[in-house]
N, C-alpha and C. Protein backbone atom coordinates (compact mmCIF):
# COMPACT_ATOMS: atom_id res chain seq x y z
N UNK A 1 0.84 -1.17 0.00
CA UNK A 1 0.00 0.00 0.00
C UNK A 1 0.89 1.24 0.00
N UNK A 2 0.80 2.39 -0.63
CA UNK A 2 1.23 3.84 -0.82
C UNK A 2 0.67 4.20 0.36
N UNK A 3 1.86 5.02 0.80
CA UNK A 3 1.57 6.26 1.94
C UNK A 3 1.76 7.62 1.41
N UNK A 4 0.70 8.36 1.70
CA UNK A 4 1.47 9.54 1.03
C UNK A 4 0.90 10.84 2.10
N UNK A 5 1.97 10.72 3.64
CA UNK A 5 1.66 12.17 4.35
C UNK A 5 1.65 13.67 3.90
N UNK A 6 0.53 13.80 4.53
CA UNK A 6 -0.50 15.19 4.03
C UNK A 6 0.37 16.18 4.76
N UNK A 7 0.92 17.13 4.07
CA UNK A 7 1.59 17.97 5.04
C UNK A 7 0.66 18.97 5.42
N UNK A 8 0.58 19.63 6.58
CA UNK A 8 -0.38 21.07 7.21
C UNK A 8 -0.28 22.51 5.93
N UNK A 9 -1.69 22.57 5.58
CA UNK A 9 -1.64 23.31 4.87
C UNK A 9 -1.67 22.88 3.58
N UNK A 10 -1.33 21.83 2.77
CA UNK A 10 -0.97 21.43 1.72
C UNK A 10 -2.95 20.98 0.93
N UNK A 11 -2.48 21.42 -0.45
CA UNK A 11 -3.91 21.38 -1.12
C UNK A 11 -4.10 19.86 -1.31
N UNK A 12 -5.03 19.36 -0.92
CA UNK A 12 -5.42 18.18 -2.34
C UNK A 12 -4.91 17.64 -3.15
N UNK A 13 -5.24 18.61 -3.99
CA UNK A 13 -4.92 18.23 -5.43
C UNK A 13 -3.38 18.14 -5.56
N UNK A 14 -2.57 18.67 -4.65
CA UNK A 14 -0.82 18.31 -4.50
C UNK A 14 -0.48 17.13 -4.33
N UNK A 15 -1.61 16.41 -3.09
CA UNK A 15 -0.61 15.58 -2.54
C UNK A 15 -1.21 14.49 -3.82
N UNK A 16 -2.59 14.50 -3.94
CA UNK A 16 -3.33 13.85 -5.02
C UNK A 16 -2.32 13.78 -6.22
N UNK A 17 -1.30 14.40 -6.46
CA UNK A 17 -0.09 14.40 -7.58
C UNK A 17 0.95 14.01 -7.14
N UNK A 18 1.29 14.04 -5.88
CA UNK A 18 2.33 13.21 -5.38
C UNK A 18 2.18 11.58 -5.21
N UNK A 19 0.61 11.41 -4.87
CA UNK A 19 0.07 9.80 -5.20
C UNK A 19 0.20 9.55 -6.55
N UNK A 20 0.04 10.26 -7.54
CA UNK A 20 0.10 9.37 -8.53
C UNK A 20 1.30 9.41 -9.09
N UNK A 21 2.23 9.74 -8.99
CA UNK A 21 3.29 9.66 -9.01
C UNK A 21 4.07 8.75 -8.25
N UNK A 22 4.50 8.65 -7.26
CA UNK A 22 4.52 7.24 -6.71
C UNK A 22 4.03 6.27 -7.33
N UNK A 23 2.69 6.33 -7.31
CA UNK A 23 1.87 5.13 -7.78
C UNK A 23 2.54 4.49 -9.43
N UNK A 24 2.86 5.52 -10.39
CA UNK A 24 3.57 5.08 -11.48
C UNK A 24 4.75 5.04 -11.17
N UNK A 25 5.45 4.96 -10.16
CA UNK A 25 6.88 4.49 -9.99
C UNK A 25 7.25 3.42 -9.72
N UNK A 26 5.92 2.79 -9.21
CA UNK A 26 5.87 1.40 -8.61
C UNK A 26 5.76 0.31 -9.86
N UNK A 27 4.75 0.94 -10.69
CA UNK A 27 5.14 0.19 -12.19
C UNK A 27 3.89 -0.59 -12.16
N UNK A 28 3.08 -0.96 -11.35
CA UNK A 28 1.59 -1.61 -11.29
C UNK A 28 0.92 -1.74 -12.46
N UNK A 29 0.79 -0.44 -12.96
CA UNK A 29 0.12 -0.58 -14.42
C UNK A 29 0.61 -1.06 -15.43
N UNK A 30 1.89 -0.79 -15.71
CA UNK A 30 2.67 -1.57 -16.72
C UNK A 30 2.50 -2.90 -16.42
N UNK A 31 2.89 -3.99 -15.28
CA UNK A 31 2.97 -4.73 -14.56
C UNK A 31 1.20 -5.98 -15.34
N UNK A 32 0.51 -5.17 -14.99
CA UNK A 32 -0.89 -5.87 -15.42
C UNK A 32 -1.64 -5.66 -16.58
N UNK A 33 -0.40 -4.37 -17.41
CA UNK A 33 -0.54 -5.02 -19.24
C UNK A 33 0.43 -6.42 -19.78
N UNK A 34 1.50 -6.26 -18.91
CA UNK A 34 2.52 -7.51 -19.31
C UNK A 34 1.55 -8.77 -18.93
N UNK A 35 1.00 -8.91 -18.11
CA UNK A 35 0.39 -10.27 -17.72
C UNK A 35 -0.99 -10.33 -18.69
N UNK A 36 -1.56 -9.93 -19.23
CA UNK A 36 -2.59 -9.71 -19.96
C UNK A 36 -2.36 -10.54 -21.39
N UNK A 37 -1.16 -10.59 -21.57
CA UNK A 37 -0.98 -11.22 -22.85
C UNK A 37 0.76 -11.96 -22.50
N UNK A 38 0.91 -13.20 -23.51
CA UNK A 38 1.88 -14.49 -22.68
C UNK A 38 2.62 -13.25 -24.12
N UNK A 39 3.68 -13.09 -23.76
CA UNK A 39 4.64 -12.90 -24.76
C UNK A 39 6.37 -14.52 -24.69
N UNK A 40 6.44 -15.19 -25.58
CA UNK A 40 7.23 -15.95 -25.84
C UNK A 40 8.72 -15.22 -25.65
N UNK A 41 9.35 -16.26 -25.05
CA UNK A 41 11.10 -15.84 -24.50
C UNK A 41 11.51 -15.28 -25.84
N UNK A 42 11.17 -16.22 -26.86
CA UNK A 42 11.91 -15.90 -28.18
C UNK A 42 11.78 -14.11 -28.46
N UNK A 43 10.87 -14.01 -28.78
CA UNK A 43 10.58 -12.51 -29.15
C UNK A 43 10.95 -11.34 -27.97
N UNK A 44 10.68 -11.34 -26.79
CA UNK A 44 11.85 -10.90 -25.75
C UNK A 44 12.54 -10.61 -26.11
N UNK A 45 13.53 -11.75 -26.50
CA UNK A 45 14.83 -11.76 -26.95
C UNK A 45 15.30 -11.08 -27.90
N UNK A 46 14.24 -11.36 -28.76
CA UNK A 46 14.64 -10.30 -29.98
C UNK A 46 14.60 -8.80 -29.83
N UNK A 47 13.36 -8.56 -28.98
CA UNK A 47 12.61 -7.23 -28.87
C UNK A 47 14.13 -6.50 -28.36
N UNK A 48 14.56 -7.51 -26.80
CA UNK A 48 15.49 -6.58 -26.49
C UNK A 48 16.94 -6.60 -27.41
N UNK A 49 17.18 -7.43 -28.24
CA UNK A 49 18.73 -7.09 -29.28
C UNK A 49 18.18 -6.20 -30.30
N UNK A 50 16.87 -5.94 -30.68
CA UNK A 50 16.08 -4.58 -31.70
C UNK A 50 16.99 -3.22 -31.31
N UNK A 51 16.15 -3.50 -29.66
CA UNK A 51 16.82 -2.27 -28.85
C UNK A 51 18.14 -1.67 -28.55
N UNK A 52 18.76 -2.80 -28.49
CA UNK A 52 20.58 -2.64 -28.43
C UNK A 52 20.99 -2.23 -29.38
N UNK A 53 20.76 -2.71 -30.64
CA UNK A 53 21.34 -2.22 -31.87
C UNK A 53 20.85 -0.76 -32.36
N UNK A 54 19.49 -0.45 -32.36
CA UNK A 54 19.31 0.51 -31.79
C UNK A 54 20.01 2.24 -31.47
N UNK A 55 20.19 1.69 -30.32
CA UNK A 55 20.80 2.81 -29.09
C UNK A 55 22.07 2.57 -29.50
N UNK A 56 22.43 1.47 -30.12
CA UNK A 56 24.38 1.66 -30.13
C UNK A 56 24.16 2.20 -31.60
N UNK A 57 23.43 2.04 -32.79
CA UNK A 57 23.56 3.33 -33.72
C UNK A 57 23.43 4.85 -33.40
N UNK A 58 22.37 5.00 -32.62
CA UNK A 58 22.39 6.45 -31.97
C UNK A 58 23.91 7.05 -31.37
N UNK A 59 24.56 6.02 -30.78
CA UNK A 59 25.50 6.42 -30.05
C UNK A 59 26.41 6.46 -30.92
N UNK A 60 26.57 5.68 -31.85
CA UNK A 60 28.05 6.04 -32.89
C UNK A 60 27.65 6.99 -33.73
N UNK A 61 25.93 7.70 -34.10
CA UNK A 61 25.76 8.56 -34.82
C UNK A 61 25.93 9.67 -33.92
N UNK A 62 26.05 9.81 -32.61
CA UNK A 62 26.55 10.95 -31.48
C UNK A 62 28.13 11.25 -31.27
N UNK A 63 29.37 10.58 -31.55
CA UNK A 63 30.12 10.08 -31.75
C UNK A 63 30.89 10.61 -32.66
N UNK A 64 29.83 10.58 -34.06
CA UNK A 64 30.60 11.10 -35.46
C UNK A 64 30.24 12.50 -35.86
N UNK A 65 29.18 13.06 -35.04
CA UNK A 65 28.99 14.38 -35.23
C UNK A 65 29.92 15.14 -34.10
């Protein structure tokens, strides 16, 4: 469970933004789209070497400029 102390004086709608914030840090929502659908190791796998190759072109195109 989230705690989120109300400081004296403090509006609502603040701390109400400090909960949800937390609350997406915790990752919950992401968390119960991943389980919603079986994704296979294979494609994982791939998804994440997509990504590597990726970010290491960005980085040698950061590199050469």
């Amino acid at each position: 469970m989230i705690i989120i102390p109300v400081k004296d004086g403090e509006s609502i709608d603040r701390a109400l933004k400090r909960y949800k914030r937390k609350y997406e840090k915790t990752g919950v929502v992401k968390e119960l789209r991943n389980r919603q659908k079986f994704t296979k190791p294979s494609v994982i796998k791939r998804e994440a070497l997509q990504k590597a190759i990726y970010v290491q072109k960005l980085r040698q195109a950061e590199e050469n400029n």
